[in-house]
Protein backbone atom coordinates (compact mmCIF):
# COMPACT_ATOMS: atom_id res chain seq x y z
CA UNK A 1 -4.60 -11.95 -24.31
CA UNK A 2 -7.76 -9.76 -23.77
CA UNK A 3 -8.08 -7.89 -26.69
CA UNK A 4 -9.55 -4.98 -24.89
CA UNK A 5 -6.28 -4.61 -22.87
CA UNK A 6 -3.56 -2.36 -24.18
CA UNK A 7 -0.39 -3.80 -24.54
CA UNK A 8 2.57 -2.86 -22.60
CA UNK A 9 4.54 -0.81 -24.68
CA UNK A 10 7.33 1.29 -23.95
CA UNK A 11 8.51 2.37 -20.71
CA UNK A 12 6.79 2.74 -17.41
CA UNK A 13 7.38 5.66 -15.01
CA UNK A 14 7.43 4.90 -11.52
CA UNK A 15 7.21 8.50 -9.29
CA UNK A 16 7.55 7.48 -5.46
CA UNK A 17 6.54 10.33 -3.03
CA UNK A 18 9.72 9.68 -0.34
CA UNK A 19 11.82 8.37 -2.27
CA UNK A 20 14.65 8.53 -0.01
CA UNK A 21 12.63 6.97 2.74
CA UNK A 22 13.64 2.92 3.58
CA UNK A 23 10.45 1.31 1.84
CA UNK A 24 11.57 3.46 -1.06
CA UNK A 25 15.16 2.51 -1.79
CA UNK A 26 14.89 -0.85 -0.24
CA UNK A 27 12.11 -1.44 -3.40
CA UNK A 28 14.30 0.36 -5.82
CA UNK A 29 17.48 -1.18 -5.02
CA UNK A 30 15.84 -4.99 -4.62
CA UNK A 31 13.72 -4.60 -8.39
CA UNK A 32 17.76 -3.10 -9.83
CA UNK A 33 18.67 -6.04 -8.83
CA UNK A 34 16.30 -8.57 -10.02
CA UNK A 35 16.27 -7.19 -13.33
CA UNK A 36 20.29 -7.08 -13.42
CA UNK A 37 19.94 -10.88 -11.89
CA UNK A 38 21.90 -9.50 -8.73
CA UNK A 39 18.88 -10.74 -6.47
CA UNK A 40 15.40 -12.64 -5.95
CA UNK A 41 12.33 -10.62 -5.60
CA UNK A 42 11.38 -12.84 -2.51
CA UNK A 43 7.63 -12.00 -1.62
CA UNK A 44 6.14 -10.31 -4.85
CA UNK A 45 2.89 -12.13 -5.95
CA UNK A 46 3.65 -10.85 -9.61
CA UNK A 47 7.01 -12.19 -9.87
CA UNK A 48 6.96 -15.08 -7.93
CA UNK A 49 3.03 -16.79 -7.72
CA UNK A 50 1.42 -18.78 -10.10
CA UNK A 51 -2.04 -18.45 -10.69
CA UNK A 52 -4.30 -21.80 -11.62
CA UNK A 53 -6.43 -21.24 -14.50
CA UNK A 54 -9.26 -24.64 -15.15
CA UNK A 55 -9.50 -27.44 -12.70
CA UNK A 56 -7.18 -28.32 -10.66
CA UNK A 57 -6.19 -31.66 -12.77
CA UNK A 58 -5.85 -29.41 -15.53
CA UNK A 59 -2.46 -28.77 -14.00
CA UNK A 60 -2.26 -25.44 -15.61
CA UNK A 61 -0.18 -23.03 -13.48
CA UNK A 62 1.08 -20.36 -15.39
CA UNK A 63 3.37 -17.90 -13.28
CA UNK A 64 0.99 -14.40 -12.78
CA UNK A 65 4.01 -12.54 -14.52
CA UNK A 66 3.57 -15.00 -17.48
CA UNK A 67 -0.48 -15.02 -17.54
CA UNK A 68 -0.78 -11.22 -17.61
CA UNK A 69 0.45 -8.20 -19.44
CA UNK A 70 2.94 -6.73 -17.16
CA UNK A 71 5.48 -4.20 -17.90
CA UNK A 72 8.85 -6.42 -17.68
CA UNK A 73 10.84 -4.62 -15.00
CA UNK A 74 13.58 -4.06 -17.46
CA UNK A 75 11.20 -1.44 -18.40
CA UNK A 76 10.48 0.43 -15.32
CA UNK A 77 12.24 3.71 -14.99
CA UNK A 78 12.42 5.64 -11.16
CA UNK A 79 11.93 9.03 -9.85
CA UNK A 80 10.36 10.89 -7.07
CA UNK A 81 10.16 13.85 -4.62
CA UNK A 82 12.14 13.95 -1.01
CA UNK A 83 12.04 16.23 1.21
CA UNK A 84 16.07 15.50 1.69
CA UNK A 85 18.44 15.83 -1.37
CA UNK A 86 20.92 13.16 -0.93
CA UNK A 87 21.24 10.61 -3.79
CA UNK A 88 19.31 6.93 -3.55
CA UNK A 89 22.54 5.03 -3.14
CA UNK A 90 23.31 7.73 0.26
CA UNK A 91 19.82 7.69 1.05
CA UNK A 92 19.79 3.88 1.10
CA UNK A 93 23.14 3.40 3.34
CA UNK A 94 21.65 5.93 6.21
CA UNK A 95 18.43 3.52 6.09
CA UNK A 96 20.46 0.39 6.96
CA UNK A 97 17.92 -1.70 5.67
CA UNK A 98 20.31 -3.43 3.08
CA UNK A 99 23.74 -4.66 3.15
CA UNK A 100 26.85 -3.15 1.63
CA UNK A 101 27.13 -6.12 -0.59
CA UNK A 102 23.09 -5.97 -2.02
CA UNK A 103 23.77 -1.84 -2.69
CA UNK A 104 27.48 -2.01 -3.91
CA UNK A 105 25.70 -3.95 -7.12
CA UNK A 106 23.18 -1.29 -7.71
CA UNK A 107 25.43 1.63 -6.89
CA UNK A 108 25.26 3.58 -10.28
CA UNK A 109 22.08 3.82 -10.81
CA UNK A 110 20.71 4.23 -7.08
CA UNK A 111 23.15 7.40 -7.83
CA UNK A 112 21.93 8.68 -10.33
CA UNK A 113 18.70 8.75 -8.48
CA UNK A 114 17.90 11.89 -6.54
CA UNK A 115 14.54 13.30 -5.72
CA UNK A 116 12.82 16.50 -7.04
CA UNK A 117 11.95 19.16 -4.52
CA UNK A 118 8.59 17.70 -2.02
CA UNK A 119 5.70 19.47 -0.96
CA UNK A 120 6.08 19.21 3.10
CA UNK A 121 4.37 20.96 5.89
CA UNK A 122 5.67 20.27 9.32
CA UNK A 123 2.27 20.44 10.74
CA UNK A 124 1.57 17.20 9.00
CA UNK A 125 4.53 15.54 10.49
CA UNK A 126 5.67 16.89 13.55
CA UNK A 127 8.69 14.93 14.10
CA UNK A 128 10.10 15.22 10.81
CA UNK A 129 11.91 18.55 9.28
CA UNK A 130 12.67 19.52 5.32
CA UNK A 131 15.35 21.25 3.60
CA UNK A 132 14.49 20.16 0.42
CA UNK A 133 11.15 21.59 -0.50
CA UNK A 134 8.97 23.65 -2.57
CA UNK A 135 7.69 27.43 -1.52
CA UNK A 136 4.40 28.89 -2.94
CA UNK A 137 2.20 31.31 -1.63
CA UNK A 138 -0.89 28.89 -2.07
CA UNK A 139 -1.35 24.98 -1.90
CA UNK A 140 -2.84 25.64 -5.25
CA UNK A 141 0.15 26.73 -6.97
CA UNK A 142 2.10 23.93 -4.86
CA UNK A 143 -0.01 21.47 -6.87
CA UNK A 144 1.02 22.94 -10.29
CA UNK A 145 4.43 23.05 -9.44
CA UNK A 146 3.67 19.00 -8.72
CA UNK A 147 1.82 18.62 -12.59
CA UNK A 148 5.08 20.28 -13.74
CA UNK A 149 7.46 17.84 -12.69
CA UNK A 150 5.30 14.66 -13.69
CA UNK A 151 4.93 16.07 -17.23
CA UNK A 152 8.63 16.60 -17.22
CA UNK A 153 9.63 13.55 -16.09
CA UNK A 154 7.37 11.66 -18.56
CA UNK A 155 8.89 13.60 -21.06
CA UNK A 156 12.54 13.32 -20.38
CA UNK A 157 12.22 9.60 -19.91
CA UNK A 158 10.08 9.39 -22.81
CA UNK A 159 7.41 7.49 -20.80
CA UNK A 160 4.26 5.35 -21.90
CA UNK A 161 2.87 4.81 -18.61
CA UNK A 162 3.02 6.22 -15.35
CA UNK A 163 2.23 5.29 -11.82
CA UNK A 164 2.86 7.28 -8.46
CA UNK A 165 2.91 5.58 -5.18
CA UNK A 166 3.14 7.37 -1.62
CA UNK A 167 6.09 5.94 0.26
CA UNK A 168 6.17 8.67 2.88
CA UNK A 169 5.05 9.37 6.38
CA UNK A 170 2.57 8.75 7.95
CA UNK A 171 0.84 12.28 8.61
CA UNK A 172 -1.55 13.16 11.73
CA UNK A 173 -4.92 12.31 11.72
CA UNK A 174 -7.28 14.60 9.90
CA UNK A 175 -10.72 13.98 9.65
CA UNK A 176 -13.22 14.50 6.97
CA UNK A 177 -14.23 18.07 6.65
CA UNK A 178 -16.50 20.02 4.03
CA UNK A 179 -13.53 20.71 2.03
CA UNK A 180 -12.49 17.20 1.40
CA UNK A 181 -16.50 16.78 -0.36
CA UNK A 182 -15.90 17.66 -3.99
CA UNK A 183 -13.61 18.86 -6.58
CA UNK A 184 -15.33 22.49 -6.38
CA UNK A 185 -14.70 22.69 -3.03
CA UNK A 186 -11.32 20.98 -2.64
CA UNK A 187 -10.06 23.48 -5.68
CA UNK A 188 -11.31 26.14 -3.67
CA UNK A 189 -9.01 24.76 -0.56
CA UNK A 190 -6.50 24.56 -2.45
CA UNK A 191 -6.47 28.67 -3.66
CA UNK A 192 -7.31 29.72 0.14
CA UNK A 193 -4.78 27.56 1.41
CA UNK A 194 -7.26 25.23 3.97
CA UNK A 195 -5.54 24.28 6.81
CA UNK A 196 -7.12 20.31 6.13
CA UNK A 197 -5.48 20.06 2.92
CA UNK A 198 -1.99 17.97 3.85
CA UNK A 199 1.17 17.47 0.93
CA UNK A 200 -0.22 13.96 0.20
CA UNK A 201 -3.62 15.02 -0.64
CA UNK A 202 -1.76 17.76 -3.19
CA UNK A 203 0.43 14.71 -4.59
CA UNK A 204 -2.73 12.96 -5.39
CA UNK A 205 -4.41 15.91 -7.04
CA UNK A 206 -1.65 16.76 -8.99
CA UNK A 207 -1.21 13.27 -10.47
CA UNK A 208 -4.77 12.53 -11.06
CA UNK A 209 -5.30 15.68 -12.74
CA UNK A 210 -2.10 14.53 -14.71
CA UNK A 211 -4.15 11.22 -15.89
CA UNK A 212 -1.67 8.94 -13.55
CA UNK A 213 -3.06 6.64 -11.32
CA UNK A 214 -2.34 6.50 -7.79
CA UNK A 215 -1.37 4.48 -4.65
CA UNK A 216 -1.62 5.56 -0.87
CA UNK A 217 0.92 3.35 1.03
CA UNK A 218 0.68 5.06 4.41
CA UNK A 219 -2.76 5.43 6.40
CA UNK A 220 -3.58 9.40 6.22
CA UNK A 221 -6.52 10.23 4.17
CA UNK A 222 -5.15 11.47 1.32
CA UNK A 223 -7.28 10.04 -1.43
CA UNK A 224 -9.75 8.53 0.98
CA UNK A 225 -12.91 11.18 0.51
CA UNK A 226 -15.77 12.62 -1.81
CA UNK A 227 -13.35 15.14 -3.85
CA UNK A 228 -10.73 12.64 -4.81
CA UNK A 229 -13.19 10.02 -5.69
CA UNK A 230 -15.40 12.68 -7.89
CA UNK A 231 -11.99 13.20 -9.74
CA UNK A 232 -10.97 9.14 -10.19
CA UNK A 233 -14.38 8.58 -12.00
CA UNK A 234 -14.09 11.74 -13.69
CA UNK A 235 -10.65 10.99 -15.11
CA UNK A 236 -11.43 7.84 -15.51
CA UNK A 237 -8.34 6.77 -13.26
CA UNK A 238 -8.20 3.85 -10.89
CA UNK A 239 -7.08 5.04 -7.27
CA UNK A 240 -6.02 2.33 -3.74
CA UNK A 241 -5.25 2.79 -0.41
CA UNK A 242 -4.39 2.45 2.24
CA UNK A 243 -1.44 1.82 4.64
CA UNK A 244 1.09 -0.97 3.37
CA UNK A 245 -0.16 -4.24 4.81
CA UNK A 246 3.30 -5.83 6.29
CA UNK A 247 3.86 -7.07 9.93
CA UNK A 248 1.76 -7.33 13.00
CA UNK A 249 -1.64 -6.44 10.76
CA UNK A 250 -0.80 -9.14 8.46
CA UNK A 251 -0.45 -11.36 10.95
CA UNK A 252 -3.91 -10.44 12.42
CA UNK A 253 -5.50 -10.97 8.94
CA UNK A 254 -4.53 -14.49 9.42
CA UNK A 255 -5.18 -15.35 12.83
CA UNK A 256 -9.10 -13.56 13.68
CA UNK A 257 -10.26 -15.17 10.39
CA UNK A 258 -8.81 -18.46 12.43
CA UNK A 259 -10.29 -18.26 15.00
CA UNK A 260 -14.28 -17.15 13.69
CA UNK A 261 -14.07 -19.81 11.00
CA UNK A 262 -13.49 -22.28 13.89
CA UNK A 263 -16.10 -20.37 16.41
CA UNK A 264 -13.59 -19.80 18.99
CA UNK A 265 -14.20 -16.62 20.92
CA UNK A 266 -11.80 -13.37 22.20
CA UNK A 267 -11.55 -11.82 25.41
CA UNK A 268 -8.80 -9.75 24.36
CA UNK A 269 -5.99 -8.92 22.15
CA UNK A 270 -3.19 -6.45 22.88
CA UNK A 271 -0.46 -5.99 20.57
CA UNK A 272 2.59 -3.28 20.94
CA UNK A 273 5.67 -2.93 18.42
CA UNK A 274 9.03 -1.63 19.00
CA UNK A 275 10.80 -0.04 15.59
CA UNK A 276 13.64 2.36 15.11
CA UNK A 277 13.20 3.94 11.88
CA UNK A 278 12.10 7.19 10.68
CA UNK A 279 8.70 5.75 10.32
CA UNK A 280 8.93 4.99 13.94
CA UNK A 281 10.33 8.44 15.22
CA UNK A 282 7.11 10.16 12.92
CA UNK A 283 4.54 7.72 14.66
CA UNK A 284 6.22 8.75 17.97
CA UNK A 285 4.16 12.15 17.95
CA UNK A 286 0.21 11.55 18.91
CA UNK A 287 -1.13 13.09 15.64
CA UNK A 288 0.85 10.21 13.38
CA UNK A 289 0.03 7.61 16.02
CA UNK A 290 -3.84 8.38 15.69
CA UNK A 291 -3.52 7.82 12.01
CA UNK A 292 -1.73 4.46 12.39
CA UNK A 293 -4.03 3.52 15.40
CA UNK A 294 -7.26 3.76 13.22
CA UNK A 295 -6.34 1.73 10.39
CA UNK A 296 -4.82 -1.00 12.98
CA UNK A 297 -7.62 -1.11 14.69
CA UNK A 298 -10.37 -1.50 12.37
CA UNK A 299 -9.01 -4.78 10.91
CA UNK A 300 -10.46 -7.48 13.76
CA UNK A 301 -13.71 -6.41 14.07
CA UNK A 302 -14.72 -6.33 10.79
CA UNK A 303 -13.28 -9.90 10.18
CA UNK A 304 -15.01 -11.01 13.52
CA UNK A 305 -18.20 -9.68 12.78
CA UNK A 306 -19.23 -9.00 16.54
CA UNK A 307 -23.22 -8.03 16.04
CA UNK A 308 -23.70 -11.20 13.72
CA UNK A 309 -21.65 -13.36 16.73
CA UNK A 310 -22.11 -12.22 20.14
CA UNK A 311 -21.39 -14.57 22.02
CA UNK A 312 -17.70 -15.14 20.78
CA UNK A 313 -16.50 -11.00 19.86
CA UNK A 314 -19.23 -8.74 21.39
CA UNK A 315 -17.01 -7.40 24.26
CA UNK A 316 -13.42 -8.43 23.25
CA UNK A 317 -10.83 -5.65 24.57
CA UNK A 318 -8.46 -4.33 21.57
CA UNK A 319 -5.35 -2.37 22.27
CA UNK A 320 -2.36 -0.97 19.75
CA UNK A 321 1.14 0.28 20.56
CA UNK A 322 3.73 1.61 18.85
CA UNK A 323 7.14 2.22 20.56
CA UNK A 324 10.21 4.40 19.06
CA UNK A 325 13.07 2.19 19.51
CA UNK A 326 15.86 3.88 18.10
CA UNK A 327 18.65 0.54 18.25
CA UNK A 328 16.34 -1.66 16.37
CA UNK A 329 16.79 0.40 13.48
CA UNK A 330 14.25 -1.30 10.42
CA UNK A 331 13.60 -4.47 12.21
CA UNK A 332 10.34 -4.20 14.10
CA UNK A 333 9.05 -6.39 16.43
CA UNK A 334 5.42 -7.08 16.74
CA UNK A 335 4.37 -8.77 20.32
CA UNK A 336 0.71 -10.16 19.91
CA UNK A 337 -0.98 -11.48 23.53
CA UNK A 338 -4.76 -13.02 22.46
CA UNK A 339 -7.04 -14.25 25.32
CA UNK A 340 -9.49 -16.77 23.24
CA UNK A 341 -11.57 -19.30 24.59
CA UNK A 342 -13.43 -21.96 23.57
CA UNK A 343 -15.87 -25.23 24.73
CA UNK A 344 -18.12 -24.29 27.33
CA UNK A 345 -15.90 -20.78 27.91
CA UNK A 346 -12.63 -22.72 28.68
CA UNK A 347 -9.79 -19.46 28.52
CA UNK A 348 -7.19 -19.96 26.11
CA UNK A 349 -4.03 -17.93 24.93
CA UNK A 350 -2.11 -17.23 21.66
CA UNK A 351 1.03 -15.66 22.05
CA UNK A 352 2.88 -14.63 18.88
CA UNK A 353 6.45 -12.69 18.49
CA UNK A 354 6.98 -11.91 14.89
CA UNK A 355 10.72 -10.35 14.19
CA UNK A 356 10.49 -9.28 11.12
CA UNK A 357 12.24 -6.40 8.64
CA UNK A 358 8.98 -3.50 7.69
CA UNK A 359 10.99 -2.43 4.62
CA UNK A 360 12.33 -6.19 3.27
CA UNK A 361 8.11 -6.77 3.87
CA UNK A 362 6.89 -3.88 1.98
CA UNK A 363 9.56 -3.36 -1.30
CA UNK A 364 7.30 -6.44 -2.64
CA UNK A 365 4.15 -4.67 -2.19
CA UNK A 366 5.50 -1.87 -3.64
CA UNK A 367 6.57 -3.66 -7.00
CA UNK A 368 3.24 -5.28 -7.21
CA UNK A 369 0.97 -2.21 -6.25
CA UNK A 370 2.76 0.12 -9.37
CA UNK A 371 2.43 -3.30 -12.02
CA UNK A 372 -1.30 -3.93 -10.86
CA UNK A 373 -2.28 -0.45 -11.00
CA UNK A 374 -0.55 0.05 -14.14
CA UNK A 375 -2.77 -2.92 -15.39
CA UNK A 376 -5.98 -1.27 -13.79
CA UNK A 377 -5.72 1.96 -16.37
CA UNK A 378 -4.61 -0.09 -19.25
CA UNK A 379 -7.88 -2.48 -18.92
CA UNK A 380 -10.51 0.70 -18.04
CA UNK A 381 -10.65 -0.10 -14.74
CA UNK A 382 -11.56 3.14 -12.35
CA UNK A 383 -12.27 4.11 -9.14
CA UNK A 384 -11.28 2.76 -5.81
CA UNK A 385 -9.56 -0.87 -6.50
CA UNK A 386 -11.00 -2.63 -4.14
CA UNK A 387 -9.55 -5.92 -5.95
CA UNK A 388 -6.40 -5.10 -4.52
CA UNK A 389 -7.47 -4.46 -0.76
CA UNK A 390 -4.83 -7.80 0.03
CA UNK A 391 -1.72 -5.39 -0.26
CA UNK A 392 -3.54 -2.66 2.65
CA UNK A 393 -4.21 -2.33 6.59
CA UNK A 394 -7.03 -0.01 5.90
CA UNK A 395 -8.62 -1.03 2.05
CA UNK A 396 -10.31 1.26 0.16
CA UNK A 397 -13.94 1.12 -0.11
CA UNK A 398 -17.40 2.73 -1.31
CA UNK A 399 -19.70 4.34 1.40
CA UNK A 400 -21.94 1.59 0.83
CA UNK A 401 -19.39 -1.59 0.63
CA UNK A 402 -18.21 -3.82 3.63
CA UNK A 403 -14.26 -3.69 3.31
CA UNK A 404 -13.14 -7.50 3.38
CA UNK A 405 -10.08 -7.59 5.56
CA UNK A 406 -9.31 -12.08 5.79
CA UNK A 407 -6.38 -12.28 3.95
CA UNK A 408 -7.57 -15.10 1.88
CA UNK A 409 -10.65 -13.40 1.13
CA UNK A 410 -8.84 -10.95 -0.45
CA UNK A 411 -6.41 -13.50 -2.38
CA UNK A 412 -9.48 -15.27 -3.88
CA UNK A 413 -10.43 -12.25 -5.08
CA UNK A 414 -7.25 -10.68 -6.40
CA UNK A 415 -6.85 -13.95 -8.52
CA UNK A 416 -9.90 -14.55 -9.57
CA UNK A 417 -10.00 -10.48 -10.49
CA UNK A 418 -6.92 -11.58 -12.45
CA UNK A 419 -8.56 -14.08 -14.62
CA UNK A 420 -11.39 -12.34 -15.17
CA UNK A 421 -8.93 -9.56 -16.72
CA UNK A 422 -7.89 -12.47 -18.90
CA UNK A 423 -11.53 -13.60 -19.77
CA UNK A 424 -11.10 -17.03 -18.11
CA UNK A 425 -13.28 -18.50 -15.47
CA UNK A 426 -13.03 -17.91 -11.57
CA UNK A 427 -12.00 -20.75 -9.50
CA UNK A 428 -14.78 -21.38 -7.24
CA UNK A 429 -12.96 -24.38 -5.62
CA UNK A 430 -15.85 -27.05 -6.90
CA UNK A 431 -14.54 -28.93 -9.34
CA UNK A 432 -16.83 -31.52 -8.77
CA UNK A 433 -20.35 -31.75 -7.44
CA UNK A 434 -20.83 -34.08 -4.81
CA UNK A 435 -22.49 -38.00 -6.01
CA UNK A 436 -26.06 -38.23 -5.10
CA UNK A 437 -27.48 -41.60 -4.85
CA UNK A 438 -30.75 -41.49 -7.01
């Protein structure tokens, strides 16, 4: 191992921010029950991939759980804020996600699991209503009421490490105002109470100024501007974002870099999802939708690359909807028409209807997100992880970076980011130069 790497001692402390959402207890009753052997953690990179480390007739595979230094998930302890006070186990029978059978073997502890008090303002999420929250007279003292509760849940649980990870809602769209510029200014938002500052952006202030790391799962701003970033580098705290990468955008991430590695061009592509959950009854109001709409829509063109290939993506029509559905419950469906074309303009169409389950899609992420951040601190790494931009919609990046959106873009470079970690070589995919006849 990396000498330079700290081992993984201890526990880790996992502190989800809607924890009684159904991302939440879908990933904390699927990792109970891979750890108790109950289940198979179907879709986690960390648990599941190998990673190839040499040439490829090496034949040296090692499993990515067995090649780095990951907390075992034996050793992974839960808690979190809600903005409802029911119990996981309750919590995770009104989501309907998982069956009777899956939560009946994780009942005790999903029971013993119920949120601390959340920070919630119903002008951040219109559709959605609290009963379990906190009351201050500023944001600023909302925040230390936050640090509180992460210092007393590392303490209780007697914690080495801690990670916290925003499972909630998606809020309304908020752009990026003066306020949002530095830590001076953002501190001074917080003690006037600025309208612009929403409960996620006080989760991540409160756990970076704890020395935790943190993850933005949904696609609000939250740690996405000047102030947070001055504070990551300050802290020396590695920070990534944004929006869960799960159904219809995964899909995308497969089929535009498709299409431009083959020079095929788009007319058009109009997709529309129909979901029933409570993440689909928040993105029913405008304000959510806007947030959702932005980091869907900014995924093709920068894989497409339209000014460096007019003639294929210069004028291609894009268009995103999301549909409340209340029967369909956690299973979304994600309808995808594309209008390509290709020799000498001939029109062409890809149709694609892609059934899935958003929660059963992003408990993985979830798992991997807390074990690879977790990693991040313990190596030195800080800042915005752009290494990990395969798990988001929306990555992360500098003012002056290109986010890199093609999925397997992004899983050469998580991998290779992986054995670099381990000081081993990145696979560059030529093992052997091509014979030259001299």
């Amino acid at each position: 191992m990396n000498p330079k790497i700290s081992k993984p001692t201890g526990k880790l402390g996992v502190l989800i921010v809607g924890m009684n959402g159904a991302v939440a207890t879908t990933f904390l009753s699927g990792t109970m029950a891979v750890r108790k052997g109950k289940g198979v953690p179907v879709g986690s990179l960390t648990q599941m991939a190998t990673i190839r480390i040499g040439k490829r007739a090496d034949n040296n595979f090692p499993k990515i759980k067995d090649f780095l230094p990951l907390y075992d998930l034996k050793n992974m302890v839960f808690g979190g804020w809600d903005i409802r006070e029911e119990n996981a186990y309750t919590a995770a029978k009104i989501a309907e996600v998982l069956n009777d059978k899956d939560l009946d073997n994780v009942r005790e502890e999903l029971e013993s699991l119920v949120p601390m008090k959340a920070v919630f303002d119903q002008n951040f999420v219109k559709r959605l209503s609290g009963t379990w929250t906190k009351e201050a007279s500023t944001k600023m003292e909302l925040v230390e009421m936050l640090r509180k509760d992460i210092r007393d849940f590392k303490a209780k649980n007697n914690l080495a490490d801690l990670v916290t990870i925003w499972c909630g809602s998606t809020e309304v769209f908020i752009p990026m105002e003066e306020v949002h510029s530095s830590i001076e200014k953002f501190e001074e938002g917080l003690l006037n109470n600025h309208p612009s500052i929403s409960p996620s952006m006080m989760y991540a202030w409160a756990t970076l100024k704890e020395n935790v790391p943190f993850i933005n799962g949904a696609p609000n701003l939250t740690v996405d501007m000047g102030a947070i970033f001055e504070l990551a580098e300050k802290m020396h705290l590695p920070i990534a974002g944004k929006d869960f990468k799960t159904g219809q955008t995964m899909v995308k991430t497969v089929i535009a870099p498709m299409l431009k590695v083959r020079m095929l061009g788009l007319d058009g592509w109009f997709s529309t999802n129909i979901l029933g959950n409570r993440d689909g009854e928040v993105l029913d109001d405008p304000g959510s939708f806007k947030t959702k709409e932005e980091s869907k829509l900014s995924v093709i063109d920068s894989i497409l690359q339209p000014k460096l290939y007019p003639e294929l993506y210069k004028d291609y029509y894009h268009k995103v909807r999301i549909n409340y559905y209340p029967p369909r419950k956690d299973n979304k469906e994600g309808w995808d028409n594309i209008d390509i074309f290709g020799w000498l303009g001939y029109p062409m169409q890809i149709k694609i209807d892609f059934l899935c389950r958003d929660s059963i899609l992003a408990a993985p992420i979830v798992l991997d997100l807390v074990l690879l951040m977790n990693l991040s601190q313990r190596v030195g790494f800080y800042g915005i992880q752009d290494w990990l931009s395969f798990y988001f919609k929306s990555p992360m990046h500098s003012p002056n970076v290109v986010p890199e959106h093609d999925l397997f873009i992004q899983h050469v470079k998580l991998k290779n980011t992986m054995r670099e970690i381990m000081n081993e070589e990145p696979v560059t995919h030529l093992d052997e130069k091509s014979k030259i006849d001299r």
